[in-house]
N, C-alpha and C. Protein backbone atom coordinates (compact mmCIF):
# COMPACT_ATOMS: atom_id res chain seq x y z
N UNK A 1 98.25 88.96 111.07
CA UNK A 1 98.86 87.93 110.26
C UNK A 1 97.96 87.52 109.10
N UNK A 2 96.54 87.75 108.87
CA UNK A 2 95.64 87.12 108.16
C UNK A 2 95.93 88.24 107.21
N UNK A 3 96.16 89.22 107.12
CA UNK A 3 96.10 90.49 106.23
C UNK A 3 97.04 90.18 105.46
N UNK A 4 98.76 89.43 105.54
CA UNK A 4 99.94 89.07 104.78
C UNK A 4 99.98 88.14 104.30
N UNK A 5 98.51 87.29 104.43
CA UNK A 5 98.17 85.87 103.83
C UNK A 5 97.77 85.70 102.20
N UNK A 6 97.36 87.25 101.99
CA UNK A 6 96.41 87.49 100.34
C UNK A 6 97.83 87.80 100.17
N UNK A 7 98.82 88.28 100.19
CA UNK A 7 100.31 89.42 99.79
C UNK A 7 100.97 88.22 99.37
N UNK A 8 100.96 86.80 99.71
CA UNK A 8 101.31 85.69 99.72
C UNK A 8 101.46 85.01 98.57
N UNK A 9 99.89 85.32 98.24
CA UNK A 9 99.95 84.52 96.97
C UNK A 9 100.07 85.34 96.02
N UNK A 10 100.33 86.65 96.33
CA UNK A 10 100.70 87.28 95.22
C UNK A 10 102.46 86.96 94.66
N UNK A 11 103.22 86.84 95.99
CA UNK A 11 104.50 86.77 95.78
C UNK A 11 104.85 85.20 95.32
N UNK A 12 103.69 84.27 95.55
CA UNK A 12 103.86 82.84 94.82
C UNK A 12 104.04 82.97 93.27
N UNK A 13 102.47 83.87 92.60
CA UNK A 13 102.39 83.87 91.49
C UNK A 13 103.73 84.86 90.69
N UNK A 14 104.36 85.58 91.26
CA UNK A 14 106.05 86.61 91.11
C UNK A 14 106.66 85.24 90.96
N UNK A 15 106.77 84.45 92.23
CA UNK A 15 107.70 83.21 92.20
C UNK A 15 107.90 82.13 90.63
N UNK A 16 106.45 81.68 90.73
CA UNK A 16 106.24 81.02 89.35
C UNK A 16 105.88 81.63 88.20
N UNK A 17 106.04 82.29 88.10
CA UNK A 17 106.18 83.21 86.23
C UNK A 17 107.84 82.99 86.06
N UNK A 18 108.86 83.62 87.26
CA UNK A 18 109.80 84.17 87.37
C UNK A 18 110.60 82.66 87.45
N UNK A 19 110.24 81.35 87.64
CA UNK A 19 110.67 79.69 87.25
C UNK A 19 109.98 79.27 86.22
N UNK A 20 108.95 79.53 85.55
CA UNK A 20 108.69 79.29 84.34
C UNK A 20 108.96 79.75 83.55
N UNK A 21 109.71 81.52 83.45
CA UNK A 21 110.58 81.90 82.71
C UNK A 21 111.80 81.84 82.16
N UNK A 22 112.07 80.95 83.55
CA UNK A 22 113.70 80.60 83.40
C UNK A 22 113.53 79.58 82.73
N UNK A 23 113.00 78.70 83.26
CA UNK A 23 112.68 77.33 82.36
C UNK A 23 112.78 77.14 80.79
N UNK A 24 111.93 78.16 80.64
CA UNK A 24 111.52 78.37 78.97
C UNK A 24 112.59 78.67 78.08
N UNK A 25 113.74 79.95 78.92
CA UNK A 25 114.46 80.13 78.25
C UNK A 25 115.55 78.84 78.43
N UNK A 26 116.35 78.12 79.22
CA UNK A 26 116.90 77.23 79.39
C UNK A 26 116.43 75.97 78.27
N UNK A 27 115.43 75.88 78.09
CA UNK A 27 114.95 74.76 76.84
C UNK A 27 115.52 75.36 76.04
N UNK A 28 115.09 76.42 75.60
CA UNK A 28 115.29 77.30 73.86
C UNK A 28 116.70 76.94 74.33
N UNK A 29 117.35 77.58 74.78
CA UNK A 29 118.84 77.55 75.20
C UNK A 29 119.61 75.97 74.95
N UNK A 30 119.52 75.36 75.69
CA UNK A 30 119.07 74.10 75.05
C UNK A 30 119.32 73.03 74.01
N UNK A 31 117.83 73.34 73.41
CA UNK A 31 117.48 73.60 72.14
C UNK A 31 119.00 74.11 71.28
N UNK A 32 118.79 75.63 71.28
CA UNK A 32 119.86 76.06 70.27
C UNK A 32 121.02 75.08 69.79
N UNK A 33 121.61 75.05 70.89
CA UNK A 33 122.54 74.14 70.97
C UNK A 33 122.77 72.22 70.81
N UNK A 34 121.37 72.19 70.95
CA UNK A 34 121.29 70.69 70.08
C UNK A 34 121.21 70.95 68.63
N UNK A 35 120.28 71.92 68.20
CA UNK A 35 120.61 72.29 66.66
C UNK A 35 121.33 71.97 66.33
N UNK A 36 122.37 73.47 67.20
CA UNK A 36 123.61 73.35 66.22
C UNK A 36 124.59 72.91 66.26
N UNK A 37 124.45 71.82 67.05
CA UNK A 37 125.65 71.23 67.39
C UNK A 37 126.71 71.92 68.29
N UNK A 38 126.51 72.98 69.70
CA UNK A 38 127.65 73.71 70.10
C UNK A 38 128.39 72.91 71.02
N UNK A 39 128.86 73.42 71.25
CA UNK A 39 129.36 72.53 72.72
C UNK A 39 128.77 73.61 73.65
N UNK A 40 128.96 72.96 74.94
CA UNK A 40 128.77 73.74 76.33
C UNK A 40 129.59 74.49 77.13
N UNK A 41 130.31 74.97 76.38
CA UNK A 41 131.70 75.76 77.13
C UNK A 41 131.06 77.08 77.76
N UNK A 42 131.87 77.91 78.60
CA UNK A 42 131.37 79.20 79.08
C UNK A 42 130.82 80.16 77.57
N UNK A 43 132.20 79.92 76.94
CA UNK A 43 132.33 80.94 75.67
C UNK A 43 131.13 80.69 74.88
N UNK A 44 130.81 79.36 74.68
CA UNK A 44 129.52 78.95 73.80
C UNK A 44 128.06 79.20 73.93
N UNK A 45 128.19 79.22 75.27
CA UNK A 45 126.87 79.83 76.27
C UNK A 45 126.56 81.21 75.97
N UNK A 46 127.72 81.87 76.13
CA UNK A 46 127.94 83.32 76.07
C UNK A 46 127.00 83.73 74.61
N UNK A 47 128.00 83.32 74.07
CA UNK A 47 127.61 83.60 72.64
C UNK A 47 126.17 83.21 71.97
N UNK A 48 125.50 82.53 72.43
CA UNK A 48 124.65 81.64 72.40
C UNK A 48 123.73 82.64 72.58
N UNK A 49 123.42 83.16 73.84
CA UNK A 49 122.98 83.98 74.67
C UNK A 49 122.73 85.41 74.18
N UNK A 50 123.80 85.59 73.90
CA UNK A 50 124.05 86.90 72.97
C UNK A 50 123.84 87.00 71.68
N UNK A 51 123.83 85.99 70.67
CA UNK A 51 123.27 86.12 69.61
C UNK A 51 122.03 85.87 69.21
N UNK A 52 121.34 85.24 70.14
CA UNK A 52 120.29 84.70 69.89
C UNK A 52 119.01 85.25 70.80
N UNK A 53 119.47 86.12 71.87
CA UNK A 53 118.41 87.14 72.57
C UNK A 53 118.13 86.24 73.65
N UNK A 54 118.42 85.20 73.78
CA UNK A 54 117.79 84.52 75.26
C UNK A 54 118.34 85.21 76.35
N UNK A 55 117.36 85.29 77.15
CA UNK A 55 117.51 86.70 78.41
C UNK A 55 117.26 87.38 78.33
N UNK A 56 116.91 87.90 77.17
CA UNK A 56 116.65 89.85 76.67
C UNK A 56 116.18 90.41 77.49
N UNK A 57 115.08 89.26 78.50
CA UNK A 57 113.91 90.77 79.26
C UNK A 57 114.04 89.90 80.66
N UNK A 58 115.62 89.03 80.92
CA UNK A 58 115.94 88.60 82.35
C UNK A 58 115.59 89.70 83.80
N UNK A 59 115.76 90.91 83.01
CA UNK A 59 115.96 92.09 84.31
C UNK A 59 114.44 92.77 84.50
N UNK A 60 113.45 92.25 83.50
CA UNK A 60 112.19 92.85 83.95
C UNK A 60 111.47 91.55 84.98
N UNK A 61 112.29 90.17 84.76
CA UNK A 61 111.31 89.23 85.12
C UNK A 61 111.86 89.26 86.50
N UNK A 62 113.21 89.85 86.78
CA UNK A 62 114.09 89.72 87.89
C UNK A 62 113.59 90.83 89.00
N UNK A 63 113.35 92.15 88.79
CA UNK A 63 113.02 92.86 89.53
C UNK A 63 111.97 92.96 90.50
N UNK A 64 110.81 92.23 90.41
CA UNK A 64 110.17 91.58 91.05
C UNK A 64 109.72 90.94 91.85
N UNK A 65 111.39 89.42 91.61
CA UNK A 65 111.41 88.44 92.47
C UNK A 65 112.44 89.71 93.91
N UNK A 66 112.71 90.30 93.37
CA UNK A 66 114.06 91.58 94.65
C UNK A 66 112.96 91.94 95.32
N UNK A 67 112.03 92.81 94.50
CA UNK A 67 110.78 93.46 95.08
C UNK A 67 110.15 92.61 96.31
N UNK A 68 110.00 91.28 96.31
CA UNK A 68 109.38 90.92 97.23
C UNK A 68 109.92 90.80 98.63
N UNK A 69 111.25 90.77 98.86
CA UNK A 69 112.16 91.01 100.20
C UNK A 69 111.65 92.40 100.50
N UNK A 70 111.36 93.18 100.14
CA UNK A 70 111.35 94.58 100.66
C UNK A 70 109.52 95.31 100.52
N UNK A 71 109.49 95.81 101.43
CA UNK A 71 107.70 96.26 101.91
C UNK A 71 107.72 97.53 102.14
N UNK A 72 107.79 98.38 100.80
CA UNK A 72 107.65 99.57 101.06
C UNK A 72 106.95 100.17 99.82
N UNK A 73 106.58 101.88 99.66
CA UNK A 73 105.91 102.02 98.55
C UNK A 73 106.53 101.99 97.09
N UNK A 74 108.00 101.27 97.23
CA UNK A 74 108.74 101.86 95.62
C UNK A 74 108.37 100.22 95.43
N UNK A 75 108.63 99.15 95.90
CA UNK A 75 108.37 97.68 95.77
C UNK A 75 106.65 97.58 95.11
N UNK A 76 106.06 98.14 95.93
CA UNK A 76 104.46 98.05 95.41
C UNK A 76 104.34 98.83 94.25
N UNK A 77 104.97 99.66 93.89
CA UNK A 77 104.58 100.25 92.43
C UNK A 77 105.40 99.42 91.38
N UNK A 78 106.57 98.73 92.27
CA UNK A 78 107.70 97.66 91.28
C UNK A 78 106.42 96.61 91.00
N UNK A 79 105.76 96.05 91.49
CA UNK A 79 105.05 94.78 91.63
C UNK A 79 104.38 95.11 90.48
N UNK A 80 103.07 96.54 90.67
CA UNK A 80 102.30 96.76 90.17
C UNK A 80 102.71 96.63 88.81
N UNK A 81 103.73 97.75 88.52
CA UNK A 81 104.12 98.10 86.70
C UNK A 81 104.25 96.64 86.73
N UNK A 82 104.75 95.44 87.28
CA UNK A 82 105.43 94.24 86.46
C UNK A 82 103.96 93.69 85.94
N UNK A 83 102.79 93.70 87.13
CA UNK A 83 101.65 93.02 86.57
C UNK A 83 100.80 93.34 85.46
N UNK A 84 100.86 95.20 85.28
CA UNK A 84 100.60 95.69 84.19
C UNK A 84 101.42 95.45 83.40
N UNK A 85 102.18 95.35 82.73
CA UNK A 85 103.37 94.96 82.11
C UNK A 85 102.72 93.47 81.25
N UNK A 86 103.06 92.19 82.47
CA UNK A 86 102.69 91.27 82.15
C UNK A 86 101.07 90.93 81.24
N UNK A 87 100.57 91.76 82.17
CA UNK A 87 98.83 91.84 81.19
C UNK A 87 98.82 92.59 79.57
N UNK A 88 99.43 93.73 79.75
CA UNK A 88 99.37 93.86 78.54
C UNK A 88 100.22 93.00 77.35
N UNK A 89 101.05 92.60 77.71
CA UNK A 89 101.87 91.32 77.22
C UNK A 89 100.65 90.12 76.73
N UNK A 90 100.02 89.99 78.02
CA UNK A 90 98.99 88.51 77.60
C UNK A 90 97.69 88.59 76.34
N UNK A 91 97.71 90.11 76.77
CA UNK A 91 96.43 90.86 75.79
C UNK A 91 96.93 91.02 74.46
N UNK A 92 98.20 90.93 74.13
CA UNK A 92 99.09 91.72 72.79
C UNK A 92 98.88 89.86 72.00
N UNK A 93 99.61 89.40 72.48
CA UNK A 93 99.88 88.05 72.71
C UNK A 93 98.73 86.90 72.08
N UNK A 94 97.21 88.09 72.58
CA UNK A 94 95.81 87.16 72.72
C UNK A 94 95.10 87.58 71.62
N UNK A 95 95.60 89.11 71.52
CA UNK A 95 95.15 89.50 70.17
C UNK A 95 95.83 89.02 68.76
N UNK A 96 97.26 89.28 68.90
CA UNK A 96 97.81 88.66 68.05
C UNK A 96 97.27 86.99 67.31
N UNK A 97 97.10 86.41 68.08
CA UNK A 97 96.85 84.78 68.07
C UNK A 97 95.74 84.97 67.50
N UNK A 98 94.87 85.52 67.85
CA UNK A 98 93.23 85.75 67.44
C UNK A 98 93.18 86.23 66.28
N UNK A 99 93.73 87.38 65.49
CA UNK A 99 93.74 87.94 64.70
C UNK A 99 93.97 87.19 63.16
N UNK A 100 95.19 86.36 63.66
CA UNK A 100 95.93 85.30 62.52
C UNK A 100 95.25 84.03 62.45
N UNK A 101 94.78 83.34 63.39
CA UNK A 101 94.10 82.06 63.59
C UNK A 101 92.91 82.28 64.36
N UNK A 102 91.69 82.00 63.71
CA UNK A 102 90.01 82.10 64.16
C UNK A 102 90.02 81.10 64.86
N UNK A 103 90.31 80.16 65.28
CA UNK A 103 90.29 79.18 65.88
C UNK A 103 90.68 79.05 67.39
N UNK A 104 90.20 78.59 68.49
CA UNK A 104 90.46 78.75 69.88
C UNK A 104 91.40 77.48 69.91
N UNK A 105 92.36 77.33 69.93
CA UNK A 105 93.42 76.01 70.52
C UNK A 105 94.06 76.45 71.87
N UNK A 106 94.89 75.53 71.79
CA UNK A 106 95.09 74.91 73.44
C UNK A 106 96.31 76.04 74.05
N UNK A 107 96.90 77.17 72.89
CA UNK A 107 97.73 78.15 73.16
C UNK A 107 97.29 79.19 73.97
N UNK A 108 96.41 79.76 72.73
CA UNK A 108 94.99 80.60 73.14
C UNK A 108 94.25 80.21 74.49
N UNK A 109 94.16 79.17 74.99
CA UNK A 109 92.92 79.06 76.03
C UNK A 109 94.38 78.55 77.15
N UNK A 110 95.46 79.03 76.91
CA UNK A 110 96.07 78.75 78.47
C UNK A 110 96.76 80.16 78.72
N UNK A 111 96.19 81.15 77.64
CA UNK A 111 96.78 83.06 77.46
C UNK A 111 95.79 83.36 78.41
N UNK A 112 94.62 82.76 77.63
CA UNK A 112 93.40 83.33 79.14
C UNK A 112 93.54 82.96 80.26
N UNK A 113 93.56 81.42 80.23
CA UNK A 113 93.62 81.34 82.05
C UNK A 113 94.86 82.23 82.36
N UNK A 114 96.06 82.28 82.42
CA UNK A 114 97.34 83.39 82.46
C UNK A 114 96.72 84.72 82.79
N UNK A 115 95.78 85.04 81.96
CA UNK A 115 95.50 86.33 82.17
C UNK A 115 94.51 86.75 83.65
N UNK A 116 94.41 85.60 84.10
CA UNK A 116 93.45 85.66 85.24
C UNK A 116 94.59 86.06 86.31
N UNK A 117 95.70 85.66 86.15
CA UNK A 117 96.58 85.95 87.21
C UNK A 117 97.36 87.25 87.61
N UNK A 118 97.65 87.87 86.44
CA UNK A 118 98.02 89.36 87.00
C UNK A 118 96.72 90.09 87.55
N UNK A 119 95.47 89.60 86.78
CA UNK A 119 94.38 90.78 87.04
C UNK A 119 94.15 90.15 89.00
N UNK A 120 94.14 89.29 89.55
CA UNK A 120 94.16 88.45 90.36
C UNK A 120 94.84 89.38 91.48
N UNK A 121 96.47 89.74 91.07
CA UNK A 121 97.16 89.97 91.73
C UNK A 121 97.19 91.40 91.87
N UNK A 122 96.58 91.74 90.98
CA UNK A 122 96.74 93.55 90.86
C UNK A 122 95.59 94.04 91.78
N UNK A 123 94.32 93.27 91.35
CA UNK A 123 93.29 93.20 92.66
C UNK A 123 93.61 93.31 93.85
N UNK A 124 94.29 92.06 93.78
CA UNK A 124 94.74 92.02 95.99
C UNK A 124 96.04 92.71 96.06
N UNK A 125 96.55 93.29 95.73
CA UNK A 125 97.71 94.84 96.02
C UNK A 125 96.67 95.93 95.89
N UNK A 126 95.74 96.07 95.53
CA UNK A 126 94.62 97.41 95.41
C UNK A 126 93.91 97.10 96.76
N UNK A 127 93.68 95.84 97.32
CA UNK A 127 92.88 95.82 98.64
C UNK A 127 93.10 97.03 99.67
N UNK A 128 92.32 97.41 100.36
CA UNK A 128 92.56 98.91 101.30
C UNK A 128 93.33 97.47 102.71
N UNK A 129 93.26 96.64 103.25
CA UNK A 129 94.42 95.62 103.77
C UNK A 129 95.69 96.06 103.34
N UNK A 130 95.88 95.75 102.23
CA UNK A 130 96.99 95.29 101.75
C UNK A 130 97.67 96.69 101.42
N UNK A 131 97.21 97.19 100.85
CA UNK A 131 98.45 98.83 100.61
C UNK A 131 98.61 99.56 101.44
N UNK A 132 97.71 99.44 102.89
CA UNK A 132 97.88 100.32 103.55
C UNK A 132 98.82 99.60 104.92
N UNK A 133 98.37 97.99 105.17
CA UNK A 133 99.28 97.71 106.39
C UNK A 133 100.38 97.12 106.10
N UNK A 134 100.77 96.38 104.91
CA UNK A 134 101.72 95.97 104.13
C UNK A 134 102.71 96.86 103.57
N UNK A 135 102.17 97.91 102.65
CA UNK A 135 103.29 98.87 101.79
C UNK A 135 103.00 100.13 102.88
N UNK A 136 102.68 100.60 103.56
CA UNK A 136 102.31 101.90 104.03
C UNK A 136 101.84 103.14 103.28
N UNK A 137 101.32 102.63 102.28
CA UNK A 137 100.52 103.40 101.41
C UNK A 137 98.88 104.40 101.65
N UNK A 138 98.84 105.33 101.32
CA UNK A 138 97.21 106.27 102.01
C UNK A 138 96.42 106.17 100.85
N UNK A 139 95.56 105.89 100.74
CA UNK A 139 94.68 105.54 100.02
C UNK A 139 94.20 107.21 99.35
N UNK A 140 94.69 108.05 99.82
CA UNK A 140 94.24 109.44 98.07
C UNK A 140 95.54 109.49 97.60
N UNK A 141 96.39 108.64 97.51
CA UNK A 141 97.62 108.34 96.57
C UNK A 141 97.87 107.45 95.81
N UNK A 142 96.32 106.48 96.53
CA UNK A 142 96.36 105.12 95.43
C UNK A 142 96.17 105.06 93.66
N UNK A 143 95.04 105.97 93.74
CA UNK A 143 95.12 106.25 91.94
C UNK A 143 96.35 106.82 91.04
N UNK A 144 96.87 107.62 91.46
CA UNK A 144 97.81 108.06 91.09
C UNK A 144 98.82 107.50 90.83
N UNK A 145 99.37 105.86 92.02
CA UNK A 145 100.19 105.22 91.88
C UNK A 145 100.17 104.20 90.98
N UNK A 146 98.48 103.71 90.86
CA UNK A 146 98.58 102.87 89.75
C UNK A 146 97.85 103.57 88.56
N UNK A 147 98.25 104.86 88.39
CA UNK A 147 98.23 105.31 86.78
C UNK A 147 99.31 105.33 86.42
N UNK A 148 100.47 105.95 87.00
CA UNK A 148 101.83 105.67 86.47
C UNK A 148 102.05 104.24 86.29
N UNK A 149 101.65 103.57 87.65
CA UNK A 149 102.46 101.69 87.08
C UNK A 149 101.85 101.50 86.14
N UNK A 150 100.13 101.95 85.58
CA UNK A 150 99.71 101.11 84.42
C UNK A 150 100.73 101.97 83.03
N UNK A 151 101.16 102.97 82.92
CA UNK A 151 101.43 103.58 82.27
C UNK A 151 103.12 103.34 81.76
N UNK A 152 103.76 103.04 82.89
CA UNK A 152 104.84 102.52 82.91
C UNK A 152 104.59 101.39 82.59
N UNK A 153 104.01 100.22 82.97
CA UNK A 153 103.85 98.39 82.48
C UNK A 153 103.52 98.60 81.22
N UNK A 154 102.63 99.85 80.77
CA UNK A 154 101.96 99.54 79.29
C UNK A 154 103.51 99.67 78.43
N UNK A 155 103.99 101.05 78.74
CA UNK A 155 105.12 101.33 77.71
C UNK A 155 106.11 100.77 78.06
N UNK A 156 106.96 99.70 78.96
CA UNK A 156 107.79 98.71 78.63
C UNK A 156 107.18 97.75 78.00
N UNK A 157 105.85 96.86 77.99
CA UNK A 157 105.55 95.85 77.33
C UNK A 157 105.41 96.86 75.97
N UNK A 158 105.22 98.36 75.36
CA UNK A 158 105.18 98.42 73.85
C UNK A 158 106.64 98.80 73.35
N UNK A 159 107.67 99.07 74.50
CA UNK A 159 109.17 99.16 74.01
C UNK A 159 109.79 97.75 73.84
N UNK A 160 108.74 96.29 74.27
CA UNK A 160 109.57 95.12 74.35
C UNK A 160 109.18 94.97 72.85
N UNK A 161 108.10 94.92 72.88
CA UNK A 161 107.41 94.60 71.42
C UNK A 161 108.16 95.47 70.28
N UNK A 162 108.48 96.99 70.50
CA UNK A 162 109.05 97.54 69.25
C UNK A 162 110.56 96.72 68.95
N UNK A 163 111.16 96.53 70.47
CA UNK A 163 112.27 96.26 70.24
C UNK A 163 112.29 94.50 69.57
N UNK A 164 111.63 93.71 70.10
CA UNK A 164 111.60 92.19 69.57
C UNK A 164 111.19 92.12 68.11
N UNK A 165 110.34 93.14 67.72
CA UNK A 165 109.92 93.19 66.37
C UNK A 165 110.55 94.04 64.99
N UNK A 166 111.75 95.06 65.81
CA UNK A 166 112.14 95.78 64.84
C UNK A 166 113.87 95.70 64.33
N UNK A 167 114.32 95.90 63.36
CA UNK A 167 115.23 95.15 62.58
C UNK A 167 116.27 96.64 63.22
N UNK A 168 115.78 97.42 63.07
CA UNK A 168 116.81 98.93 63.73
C UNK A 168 117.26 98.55 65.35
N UNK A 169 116.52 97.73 66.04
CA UNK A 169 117.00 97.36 67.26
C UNK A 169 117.93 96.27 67.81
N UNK A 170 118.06 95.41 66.68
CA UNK A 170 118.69 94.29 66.87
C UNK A 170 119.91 94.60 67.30
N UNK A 171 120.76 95.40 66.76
CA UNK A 171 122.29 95.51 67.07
C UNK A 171 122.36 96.13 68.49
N UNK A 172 121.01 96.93 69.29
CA UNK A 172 121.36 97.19 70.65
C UNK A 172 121.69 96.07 71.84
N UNK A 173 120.18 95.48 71.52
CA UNK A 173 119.98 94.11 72.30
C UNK A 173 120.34 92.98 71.91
């Protein structure tokens, strides 16, 4: 039982990204709609939603919270890519900020603490505990599994970024 105690707080920190995400978008959401004056109808929501991208990346933040009902090796590589994913996100994010403003403010210094938490969590899923009595994972398969998740987390966080940043993508998403 002490071994599913570290797995724990990994699935806390899944929990709260995955309510502070919702959160965030629900303000903007919100928001929009105090702007512009909408009303709150289904249709207005809809549209709302849809024109304006809130949700765009609902199904990467979602897969995760599924992942944690289930203890096997496709869930632990789900976990993994999300935390790589998320890190390179915090790093894009940290550079960006840094690059444009020399200055350390209160944005910047809560990207870092943030960033302590995937590396946190990616740690204790690498424990020889944890991948092997938890996911049933053998340890000369472990590298391998997290070169693809880092590889996979890297290139959805640089397909989110092409897609949030590029004017040819808008009409997909």
């Amino acid at each position: 039982m002490k071994k599913l105690k570290q797995v724990y707080i990994v699935y806390a920190i899944i929990l709260l990204i995955f309510v502070l995400y919702l959160t965030a978008n629900i303000f903007r959401l919100v928001n929009i709609h105090d702007l512009n004056g909408f009303s709150y109808s289904l249709k207005s929501i809809y549209r709302t939603i849809s024109v304006y991208g809130i949700f765009k990346s609902f199904v990467i933040f979602m897969i995760p919270v599924v992942a944690i009902f289930y203890k096997n090796r496709l869930t632990w590589v789900l976990i993994l890519i999300y935390f790589y994913f998320l890190f390179c996100r915090i790093i894009a994010n940290l550079l960006f900020y840094l690059t444009f403003d020399d200055e350390l403010d209160v944005f910047t210094v809560i990207l870092i603490a943030f960033l302590i938490l995937p590396l946190l969590s990616i740690y204790i899923l690498n424990k020889t505990r944890t991948f092997m009595s938890v996911y049933g994972l053998q340890k000369k398969s472990l590298s391998s599994y997290n070169l693809m998740a880092f590889i996979l987390g890297y290139g959805m966080s640089l397909l989110l970024y092409i897609i949030q940043n590029s004017q040819y993508f808008s009409s997909f998403f």
